[in-house]
Protein backbone atom coordinates (compact mmCIF):
# COMPACT_ATOMS: atom_id res chain seq x y z
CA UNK A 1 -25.58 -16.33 9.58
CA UNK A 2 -22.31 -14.61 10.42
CA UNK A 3 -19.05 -15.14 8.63
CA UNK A 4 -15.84 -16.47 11.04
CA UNK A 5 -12.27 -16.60 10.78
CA UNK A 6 -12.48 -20.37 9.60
CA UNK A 7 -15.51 -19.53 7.12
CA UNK A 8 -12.37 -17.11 5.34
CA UNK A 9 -9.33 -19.25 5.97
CA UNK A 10 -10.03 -22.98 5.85
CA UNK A 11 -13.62 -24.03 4.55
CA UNK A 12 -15.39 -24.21 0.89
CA UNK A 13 -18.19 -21.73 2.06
CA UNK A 14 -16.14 -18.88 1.31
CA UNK A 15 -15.64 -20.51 -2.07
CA UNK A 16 -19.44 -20.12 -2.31
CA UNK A 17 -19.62 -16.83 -0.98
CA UNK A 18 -17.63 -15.62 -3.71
CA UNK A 19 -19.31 -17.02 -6.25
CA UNK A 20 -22.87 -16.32 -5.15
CA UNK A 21 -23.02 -13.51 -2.75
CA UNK A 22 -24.82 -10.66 -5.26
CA UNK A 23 -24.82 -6.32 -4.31
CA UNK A 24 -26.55 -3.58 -5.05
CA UNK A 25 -24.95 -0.96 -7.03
CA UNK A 26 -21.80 0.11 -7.25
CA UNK A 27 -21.39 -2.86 -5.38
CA UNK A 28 -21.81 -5.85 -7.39
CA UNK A 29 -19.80 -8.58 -6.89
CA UNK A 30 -16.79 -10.35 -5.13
CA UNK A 31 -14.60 -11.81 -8.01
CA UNK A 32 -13.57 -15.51 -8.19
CA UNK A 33 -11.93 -17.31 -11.11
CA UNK A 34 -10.66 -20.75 -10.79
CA UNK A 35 -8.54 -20.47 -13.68
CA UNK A 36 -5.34 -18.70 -12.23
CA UNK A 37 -3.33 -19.05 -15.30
CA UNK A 38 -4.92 -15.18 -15.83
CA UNK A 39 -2.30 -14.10 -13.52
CA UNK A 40 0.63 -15.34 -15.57
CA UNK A 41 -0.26 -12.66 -18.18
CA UNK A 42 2.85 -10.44 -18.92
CA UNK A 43 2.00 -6.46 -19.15
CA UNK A 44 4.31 -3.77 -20.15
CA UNK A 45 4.54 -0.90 -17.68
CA UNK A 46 6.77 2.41 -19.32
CA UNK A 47 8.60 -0.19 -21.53
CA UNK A 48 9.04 -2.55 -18.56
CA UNK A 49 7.97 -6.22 -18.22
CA UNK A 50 6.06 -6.94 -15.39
CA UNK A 51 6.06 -11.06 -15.72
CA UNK A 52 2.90 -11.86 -14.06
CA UNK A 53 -0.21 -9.64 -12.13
CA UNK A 54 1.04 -10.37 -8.95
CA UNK A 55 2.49 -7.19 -7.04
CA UNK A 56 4.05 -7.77 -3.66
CA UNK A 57 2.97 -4.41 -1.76
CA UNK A 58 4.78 -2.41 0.61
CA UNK A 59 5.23 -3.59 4.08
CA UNK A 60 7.34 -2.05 6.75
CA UNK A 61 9.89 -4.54 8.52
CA UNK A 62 10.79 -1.83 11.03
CA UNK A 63 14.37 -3.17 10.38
CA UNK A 64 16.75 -0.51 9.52
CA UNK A 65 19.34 0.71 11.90
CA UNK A 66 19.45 3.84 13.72
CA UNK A 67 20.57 5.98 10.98
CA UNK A 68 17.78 4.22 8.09
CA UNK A 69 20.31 2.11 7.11
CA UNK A 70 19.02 -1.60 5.41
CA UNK A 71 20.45 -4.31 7.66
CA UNK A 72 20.94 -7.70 6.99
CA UNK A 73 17.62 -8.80 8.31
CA UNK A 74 16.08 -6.09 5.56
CA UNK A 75 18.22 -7.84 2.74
CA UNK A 76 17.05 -11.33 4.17
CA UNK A 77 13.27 -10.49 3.74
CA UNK A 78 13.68 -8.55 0.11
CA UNK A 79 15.64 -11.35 -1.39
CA UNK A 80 13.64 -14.15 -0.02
CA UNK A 81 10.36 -11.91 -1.58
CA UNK A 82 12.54 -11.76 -5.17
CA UNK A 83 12.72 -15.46 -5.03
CA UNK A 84 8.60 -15.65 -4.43
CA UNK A 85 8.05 -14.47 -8.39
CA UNK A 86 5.65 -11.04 -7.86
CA UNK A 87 5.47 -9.34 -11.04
CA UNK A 88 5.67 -5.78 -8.86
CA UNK A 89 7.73 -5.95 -6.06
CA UNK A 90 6.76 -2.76 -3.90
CA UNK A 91 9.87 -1.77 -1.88
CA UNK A 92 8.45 -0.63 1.65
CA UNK A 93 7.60 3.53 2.51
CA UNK A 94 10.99 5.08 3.04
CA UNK A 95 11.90 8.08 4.83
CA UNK A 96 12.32 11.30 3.18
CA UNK A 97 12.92 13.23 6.24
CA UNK A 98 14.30 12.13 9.92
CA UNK A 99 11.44 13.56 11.40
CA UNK A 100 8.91 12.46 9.04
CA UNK A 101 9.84 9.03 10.17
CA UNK A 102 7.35 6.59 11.27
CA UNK A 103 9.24 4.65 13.33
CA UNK A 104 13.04 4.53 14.79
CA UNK A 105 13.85 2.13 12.49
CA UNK A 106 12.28 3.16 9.32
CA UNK A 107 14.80 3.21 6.49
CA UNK A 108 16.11 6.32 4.85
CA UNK A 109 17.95 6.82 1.62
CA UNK A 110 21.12 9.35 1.19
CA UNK A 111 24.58 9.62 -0.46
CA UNK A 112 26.13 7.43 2.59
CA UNK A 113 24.28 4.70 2.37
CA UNK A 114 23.71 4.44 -1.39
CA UNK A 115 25.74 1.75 -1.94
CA UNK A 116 23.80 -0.16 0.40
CA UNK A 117 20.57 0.52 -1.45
CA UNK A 118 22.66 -0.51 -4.28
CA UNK A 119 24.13 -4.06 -3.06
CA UNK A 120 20.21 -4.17 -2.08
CA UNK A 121 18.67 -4.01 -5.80
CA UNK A 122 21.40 -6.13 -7.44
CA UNK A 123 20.93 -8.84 -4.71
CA UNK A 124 17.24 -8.98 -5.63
CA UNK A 125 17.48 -8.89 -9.07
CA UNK A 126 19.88 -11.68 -8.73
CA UNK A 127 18.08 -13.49 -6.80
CA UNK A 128 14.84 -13.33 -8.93
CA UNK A 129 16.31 -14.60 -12.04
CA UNK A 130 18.12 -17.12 -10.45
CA UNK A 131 15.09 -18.63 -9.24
CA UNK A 132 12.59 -17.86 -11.82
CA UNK A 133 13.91 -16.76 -15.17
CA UNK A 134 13.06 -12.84 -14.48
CA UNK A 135 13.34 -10.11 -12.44
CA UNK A 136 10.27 -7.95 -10.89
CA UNK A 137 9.74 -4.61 -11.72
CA UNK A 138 10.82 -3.13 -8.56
CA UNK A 139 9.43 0.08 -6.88
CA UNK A 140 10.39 2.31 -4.17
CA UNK A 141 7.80 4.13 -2.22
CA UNK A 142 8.69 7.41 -0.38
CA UNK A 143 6.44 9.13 2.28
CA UNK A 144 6.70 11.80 5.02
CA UNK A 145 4.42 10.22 7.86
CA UNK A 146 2.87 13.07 8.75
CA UNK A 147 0.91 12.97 12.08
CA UNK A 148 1.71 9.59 12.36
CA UNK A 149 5.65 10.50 12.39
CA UNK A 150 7.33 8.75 15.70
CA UNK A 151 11.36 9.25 14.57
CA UNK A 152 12.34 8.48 18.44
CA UNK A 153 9.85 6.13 18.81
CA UNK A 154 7.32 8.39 20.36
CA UNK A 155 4.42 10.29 18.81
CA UNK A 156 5.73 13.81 17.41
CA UNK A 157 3.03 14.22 14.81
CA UNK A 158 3.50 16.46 11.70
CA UNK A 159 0.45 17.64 10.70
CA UNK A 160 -1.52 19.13 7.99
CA UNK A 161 -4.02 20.78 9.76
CA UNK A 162 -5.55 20.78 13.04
CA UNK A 163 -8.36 17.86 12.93
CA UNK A 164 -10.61 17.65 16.57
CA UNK A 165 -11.90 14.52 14.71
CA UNK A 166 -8.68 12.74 14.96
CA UNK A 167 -5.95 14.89 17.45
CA UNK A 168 -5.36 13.75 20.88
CA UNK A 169 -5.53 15.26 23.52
CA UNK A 170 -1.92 14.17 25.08
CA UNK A 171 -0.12 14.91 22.19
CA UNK A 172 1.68 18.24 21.13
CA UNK A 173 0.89 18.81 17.32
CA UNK A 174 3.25 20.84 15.22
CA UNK A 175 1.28 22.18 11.99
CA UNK A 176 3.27 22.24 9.14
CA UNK A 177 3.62 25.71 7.47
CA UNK A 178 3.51 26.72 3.91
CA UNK A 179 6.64 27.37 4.35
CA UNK A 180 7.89 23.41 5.16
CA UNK A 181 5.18 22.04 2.91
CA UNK A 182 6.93 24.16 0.01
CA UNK A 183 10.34 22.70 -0.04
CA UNK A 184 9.26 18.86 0.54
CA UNK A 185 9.23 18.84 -3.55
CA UNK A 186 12.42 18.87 -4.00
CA UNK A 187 13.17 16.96 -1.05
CA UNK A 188 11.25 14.25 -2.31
CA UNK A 189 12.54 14.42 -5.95
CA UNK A 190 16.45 13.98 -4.16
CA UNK A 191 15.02 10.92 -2.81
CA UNK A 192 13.68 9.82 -5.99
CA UNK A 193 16.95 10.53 -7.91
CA UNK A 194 18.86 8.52 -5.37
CA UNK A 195 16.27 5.81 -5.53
CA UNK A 196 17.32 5.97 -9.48
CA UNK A 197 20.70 5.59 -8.98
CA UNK A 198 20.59 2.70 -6.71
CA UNK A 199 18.62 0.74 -9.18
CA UNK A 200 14.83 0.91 -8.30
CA UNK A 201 12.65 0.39 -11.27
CA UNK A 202 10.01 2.69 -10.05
CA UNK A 203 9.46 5.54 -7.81
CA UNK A 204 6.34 5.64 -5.34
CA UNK A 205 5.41 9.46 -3.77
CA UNK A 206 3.25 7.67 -1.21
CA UNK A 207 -0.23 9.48 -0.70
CA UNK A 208 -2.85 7.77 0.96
CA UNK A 209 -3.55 6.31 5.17
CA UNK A 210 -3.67 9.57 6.24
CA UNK A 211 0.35 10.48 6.45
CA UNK A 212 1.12 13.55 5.50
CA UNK A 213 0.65 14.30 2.12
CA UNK A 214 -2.73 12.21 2.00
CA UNK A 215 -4.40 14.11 4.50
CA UNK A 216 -3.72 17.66 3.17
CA UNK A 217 -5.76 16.35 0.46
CA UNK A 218 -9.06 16.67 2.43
CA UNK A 219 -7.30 19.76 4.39
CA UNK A 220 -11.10 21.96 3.72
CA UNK A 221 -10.47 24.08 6.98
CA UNK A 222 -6.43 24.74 6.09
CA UNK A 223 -5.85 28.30 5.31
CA UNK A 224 -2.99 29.24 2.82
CA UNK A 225 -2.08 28.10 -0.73
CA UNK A 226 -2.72 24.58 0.54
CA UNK A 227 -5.94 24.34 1.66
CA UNK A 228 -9.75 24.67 1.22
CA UNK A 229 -9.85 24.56 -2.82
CA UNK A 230 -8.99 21.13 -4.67
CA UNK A 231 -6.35 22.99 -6.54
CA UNK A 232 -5.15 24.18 -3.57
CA UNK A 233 -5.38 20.87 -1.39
CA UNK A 234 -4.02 18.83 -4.12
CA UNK A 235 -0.99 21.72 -5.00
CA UNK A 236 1.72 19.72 -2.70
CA UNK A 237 0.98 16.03 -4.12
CA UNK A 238 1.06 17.78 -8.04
CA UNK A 239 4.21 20.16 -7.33
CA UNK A 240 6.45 17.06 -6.00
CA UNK A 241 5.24 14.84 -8.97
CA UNK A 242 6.91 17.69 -11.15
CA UNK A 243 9.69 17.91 -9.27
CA UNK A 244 10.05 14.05 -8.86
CA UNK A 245 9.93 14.10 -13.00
CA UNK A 246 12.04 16.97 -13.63
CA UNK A 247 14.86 14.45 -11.36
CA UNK A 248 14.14 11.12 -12.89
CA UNK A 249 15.29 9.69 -16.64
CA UNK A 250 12.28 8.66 -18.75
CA UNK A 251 13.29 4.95 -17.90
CA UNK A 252 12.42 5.55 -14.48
CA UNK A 253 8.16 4.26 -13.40
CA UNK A 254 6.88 7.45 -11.51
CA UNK A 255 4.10 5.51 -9.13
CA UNK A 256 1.75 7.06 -6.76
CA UNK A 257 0.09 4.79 -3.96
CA UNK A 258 -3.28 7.03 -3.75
CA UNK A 259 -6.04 7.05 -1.24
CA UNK A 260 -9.25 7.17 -3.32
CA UNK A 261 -11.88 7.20 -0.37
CA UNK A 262 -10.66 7.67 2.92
CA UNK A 263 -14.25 6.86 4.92
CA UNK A 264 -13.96 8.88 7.69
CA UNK A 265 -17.00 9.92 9.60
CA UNK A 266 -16.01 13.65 9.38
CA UNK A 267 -16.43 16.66 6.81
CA UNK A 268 -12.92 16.22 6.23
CA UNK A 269 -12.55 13.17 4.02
CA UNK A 270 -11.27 12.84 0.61
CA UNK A 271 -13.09 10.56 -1.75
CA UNK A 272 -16.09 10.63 0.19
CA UNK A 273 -19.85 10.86 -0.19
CA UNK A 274 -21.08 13.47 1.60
CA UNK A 275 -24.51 12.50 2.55
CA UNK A 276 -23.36 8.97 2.97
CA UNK A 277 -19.83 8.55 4.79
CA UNK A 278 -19.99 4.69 3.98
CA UNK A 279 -20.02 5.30 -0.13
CA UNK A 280 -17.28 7.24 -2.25
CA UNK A 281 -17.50 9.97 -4.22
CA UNK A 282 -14.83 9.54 -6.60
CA UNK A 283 -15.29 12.72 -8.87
CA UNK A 284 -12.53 14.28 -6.88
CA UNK A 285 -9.99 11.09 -7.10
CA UNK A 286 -10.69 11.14 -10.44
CA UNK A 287 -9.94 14.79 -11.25
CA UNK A 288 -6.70 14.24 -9.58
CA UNK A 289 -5.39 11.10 -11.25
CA UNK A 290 -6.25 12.76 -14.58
CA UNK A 291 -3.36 15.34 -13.60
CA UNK A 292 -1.14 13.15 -12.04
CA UNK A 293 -1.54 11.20 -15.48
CA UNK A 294 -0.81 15.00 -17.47
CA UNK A 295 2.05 15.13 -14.99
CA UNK A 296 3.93 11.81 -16.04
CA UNK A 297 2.07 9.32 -13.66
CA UNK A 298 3.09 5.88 -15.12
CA UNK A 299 1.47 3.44 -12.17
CA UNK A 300 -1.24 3.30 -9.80
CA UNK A 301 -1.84 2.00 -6.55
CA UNK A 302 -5.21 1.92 -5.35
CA UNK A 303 -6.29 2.25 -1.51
CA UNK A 304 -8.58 3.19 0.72
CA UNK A 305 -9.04 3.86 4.35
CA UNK A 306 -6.32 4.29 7.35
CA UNK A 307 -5.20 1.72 9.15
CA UNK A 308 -4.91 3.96 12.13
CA UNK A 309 -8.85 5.50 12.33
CA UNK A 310 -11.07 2.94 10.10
CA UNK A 311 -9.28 -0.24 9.49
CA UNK A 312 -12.56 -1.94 8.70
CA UNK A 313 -12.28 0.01 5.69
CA UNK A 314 -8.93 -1.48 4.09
CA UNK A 315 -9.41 -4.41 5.86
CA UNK A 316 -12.39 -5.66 7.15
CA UNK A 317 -11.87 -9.20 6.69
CA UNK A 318 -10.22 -8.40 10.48
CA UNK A 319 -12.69 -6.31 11.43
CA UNK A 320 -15.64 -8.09 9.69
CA UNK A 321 -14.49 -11.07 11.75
CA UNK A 322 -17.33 -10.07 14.04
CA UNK A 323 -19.68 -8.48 11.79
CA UNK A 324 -22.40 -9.62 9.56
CA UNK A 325 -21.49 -11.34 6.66
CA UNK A 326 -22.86 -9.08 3.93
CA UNK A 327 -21.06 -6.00 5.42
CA UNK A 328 -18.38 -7.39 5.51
CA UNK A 329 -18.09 -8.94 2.33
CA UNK A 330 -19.82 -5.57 0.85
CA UNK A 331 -16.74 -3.32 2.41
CA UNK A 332 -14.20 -5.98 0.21
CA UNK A 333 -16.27 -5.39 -2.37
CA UNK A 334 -16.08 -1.44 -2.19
CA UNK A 335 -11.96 -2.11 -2.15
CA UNK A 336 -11.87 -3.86 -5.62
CA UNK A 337 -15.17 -1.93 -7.18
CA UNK A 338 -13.48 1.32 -6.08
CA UNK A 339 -10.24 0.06 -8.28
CA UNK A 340 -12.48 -1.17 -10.83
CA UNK A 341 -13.75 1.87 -11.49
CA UNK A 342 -10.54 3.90 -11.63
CA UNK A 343 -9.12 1.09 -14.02
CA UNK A 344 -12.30 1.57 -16.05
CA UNK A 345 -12.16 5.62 -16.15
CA UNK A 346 -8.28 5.52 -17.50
CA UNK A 347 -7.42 2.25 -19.36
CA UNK A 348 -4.36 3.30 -20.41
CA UNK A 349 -2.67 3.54 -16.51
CA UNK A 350 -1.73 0.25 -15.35
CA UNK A 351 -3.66 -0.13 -12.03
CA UNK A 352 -2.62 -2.09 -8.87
CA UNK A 353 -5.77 -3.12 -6.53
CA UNK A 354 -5.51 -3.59 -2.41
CA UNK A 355 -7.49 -5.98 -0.09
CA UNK A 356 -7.02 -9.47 -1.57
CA UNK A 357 -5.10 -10.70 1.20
CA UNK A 358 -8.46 -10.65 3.76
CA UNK A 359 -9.65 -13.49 1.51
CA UNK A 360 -7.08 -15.70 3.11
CA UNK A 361 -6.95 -19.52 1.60
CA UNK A 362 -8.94 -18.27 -1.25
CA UNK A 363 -7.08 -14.89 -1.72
CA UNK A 364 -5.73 -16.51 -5.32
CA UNK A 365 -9.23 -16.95 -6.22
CA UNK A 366 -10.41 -13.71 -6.26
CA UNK A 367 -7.66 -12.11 -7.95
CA UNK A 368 -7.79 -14.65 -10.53
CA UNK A 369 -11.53 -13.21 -11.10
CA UNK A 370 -10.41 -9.68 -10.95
CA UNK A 371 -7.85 -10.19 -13.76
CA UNK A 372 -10.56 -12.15 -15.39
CA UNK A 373 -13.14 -9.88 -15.38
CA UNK A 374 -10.35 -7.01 -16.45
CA UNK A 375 -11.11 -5.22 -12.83
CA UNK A 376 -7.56 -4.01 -12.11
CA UNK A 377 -4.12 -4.54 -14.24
CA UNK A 378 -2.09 -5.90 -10.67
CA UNK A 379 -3.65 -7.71 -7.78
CA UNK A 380 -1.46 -6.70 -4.96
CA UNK A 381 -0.84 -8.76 -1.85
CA UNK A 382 0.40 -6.86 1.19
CA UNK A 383 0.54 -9.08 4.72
CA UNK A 384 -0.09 -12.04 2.52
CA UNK A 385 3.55 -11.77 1.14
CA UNK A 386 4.46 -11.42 5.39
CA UNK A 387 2.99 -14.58 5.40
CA UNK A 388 3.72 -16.38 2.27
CA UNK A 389 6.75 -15.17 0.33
CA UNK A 390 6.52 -17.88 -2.46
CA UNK A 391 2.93 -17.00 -3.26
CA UNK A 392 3.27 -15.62 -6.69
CA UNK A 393 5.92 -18.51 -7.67
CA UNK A 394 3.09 -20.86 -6.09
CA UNK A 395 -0.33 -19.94 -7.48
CA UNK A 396 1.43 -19.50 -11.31
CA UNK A 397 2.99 -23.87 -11.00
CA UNK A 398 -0.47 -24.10 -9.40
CA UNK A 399 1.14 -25.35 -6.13
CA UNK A 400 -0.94 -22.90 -3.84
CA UNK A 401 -0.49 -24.22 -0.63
CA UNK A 402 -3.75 -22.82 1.65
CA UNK A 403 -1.50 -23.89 4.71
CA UNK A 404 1.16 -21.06 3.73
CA UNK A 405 -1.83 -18.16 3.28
CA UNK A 406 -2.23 -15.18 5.86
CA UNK A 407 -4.92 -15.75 8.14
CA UNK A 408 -5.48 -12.08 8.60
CA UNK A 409 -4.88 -11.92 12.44
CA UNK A 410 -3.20 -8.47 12.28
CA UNK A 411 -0.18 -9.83 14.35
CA UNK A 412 2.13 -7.87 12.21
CA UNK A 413 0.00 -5.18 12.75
CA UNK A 414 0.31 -5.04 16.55
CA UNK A 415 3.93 -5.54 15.43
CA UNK A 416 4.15 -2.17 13.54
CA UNK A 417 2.29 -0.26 15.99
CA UNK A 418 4.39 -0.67 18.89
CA UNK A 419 7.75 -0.08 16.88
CA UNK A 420 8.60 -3.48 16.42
CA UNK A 421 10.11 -5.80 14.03
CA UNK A 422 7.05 -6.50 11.71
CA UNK A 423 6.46 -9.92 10.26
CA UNK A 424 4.33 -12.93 10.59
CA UNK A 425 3.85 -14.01 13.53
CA UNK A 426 2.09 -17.06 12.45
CA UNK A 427 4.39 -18.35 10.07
CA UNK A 428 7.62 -17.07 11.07
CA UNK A 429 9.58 -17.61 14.21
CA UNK A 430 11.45 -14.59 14.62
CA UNK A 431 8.35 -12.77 14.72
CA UNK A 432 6.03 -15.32 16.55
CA UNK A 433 8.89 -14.98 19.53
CA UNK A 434 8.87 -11.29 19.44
CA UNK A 435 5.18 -10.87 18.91
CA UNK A 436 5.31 -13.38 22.27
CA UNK A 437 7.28 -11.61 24.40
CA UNK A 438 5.60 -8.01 23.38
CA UNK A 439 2.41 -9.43 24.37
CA UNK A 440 3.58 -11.53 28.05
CA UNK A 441 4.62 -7.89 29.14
């Protein structure tokens, strides 16, 4: 029997599923709790209150003017997610660079428009106690796209190293040099002290999808000082934490969003078996999170995959749509195992977890179980929260409405890709219309 889009979204079976489907090791289990008063437990991250396990994660809007500006449509979808209750609320991947851009409308932070970012945090804040008694813990996430960088709106990838596995043919490639890669730390810690100054809670040095500073990591065949070695291949994510640190108060959460497999099919993936593309190897990951943590890591977000070469990885619940059941219910299980384990191996490092949203109408199930069954510190919700803003305010009064819940049709997907306002297309209008006309053409 195969598993279908209305097996995830709108039956019992996947109820079943979760509760019965056993693995073989590592993969053991799908979680599922029915008991989601677990996720109302408070934790204290760096002397902050996170009010709940719920983290909203970062999703791009694609919103920002010309000049990375936040526009009223970006202050429109980050207050109505303060009034939804997360715990975490994961500001989207900003800009450190114009042409490290993903998008002509990614946002950007700078002296001009700090005031902005300002009016931005204090209108979320706001809005969050207002509504429910507390405000999130609320994190900025900064990233240089790397080879996925489209500033005008066109591919002009940025590129660690040369990769026949993934470059296209069309497309002119300019490889970084040692030279560029050596001065991004202290462009990214004057991001992070602006961040700081507007109000964020939390800083994010984004490292995982394969942008820029996530695929160096695996950079084997890069000659130089950042390449082939792990010290060496893990030198640019390490300098810019000390740098971000050296810029930032102690109040200030230093976060890193981290790729721990990436499951590529090539010698040149990071976290991966080597005899067995399909498993990780997370000796490596480990190594590295045990210096980010010597290096003042305070939060971690835990990912895997890209969304541009394996998406079945990060989200097969799309993918798996069309695949046997057990694989794809195995490949959700090597998300939240793969998080388990790094939660296991440092205790002490609040942990946020990835791929719960795939589980659709019974996405609050599962990360009841994985709070329940001490899996990961944060469940984090990424297109769900497109979908659903109220979601955390809902599941913790019990009012979870399966009607509201992302059906993981990848909409705002297609959305992002083609340099488009991003939202859900499904629940939301302004997107559904867009999403319409984008796809009439």
């Amino acid at each position: 029997m195969e598993i279908n889009k209305a097996d995830f979204c709108n039956t019992e079976l996947f109820a079943d599923v979760l509760k019965n489907t056993p693995f073989s090791p590592p993969l053991l289990h799908l979680p599922y709790c029915e008991d989601t008063d677990v996720l109302a437990r408070e934790k204290n991250i760096k002397g902050k209150t996170a009010h709940n396990r719920i983290c909203y994660q970062p999703m791009e809007g694609q919103d920002a003017d010309e000049n990375g500006n936040p526009t009223d449509l970006t202050f429109e979808r980050y207050e109505r997610l303060a009034k939804g209750g997360a715990g975490i609320l994961w500001f989207e991947a900003v800009s450190v660079l114009p042409e490290g851009r993903s998008n002509a409308h990614q946002l950007m932070i700078n002296e001009n428009n700090l005031d902005k970012y300002k009016k931005l945090v204090e209108s979320v804040k706001e809005k969050s106690l207002k509504e429910n008694g507390y405000a999130p813990i609320f994190v900025l996430q900064l990233n240089h796209s790397g080879r996925y960088s489209k500033p005008c709106g066109v591919p002009s990838p940025i590129v660690g190293m040369r990769n026949s596995f993934f470059d296209k043919p069309d497309l002119c490639y300019t490889l970084a040099s040692d030279e560029y890669l050596k001065r991004l730390p202290e462009v990214f810690a004057e991001n992070a002290y602006l961040c700081e100054k507007a109000g964020f809670d939390g800083v994010d040095i984004k490292c995982c999808h394969g942008y820029l500073y996530s695929e160096l990591l695996s950079a084997y065949d890069r000659e130089g000082v950042y390449g082939t070695s792990f010290e060496n291949r893990t030198r640019l994510l390490c300098d810019t934490f000390r740098a971000c640190k050296s810029a930032l108060s102690n109040d200030t959460v230093l976060a890193c969003r981290l790729n721990i497999y990436d499951g590529y099919n090539t010698p040149y993936s990071f976290g991966t078996d080597s005899n067995d593309y399909t498993k990780y190897d997370l000796d490596e990951p480990k190594k590295l999170i045990e210096i980010l943590v010597s290096l003042g890591l305070d939060l971690l977000n835990v990912t895997m995959g890209s969304p541009y070469v394996n998406p079945d990885v990060s989200r097969p619940y799309k993918a798996g749509i069309d695949m046997p059941k057990t694989n794809a219910l195995s490949a959700l299980s090597r998300l939240f195992e793969g998080a388990c384990e790094i939660h296991k191996a440092f205790p002490k490092l609040p942990v946020v977890n990835t791929g719960v949203s795939g589980l659709c109408a019974k996405a609050h199930l599962a990360a009841a179980g994985m709070i329940n069954d001490d899996m990961t510190d944060f469940v984090g919700f990424g297109r769900m929260n497109f979908a659903y803003p109220d979601l955390a305010k809902d599941i913790l009064s019990n009012k979870f409405d399966a009607k509201q819940a992302c059906v993981a049709c990848s909409g705002c997907s297609t959305l992002k890709k083609n340099g488009l306002l991003s939202g859900c297309i499904i629940r939301n209008k302004l997107y559904r219309d867009i999403y319409k006309e984008f796809t009439s053409k």
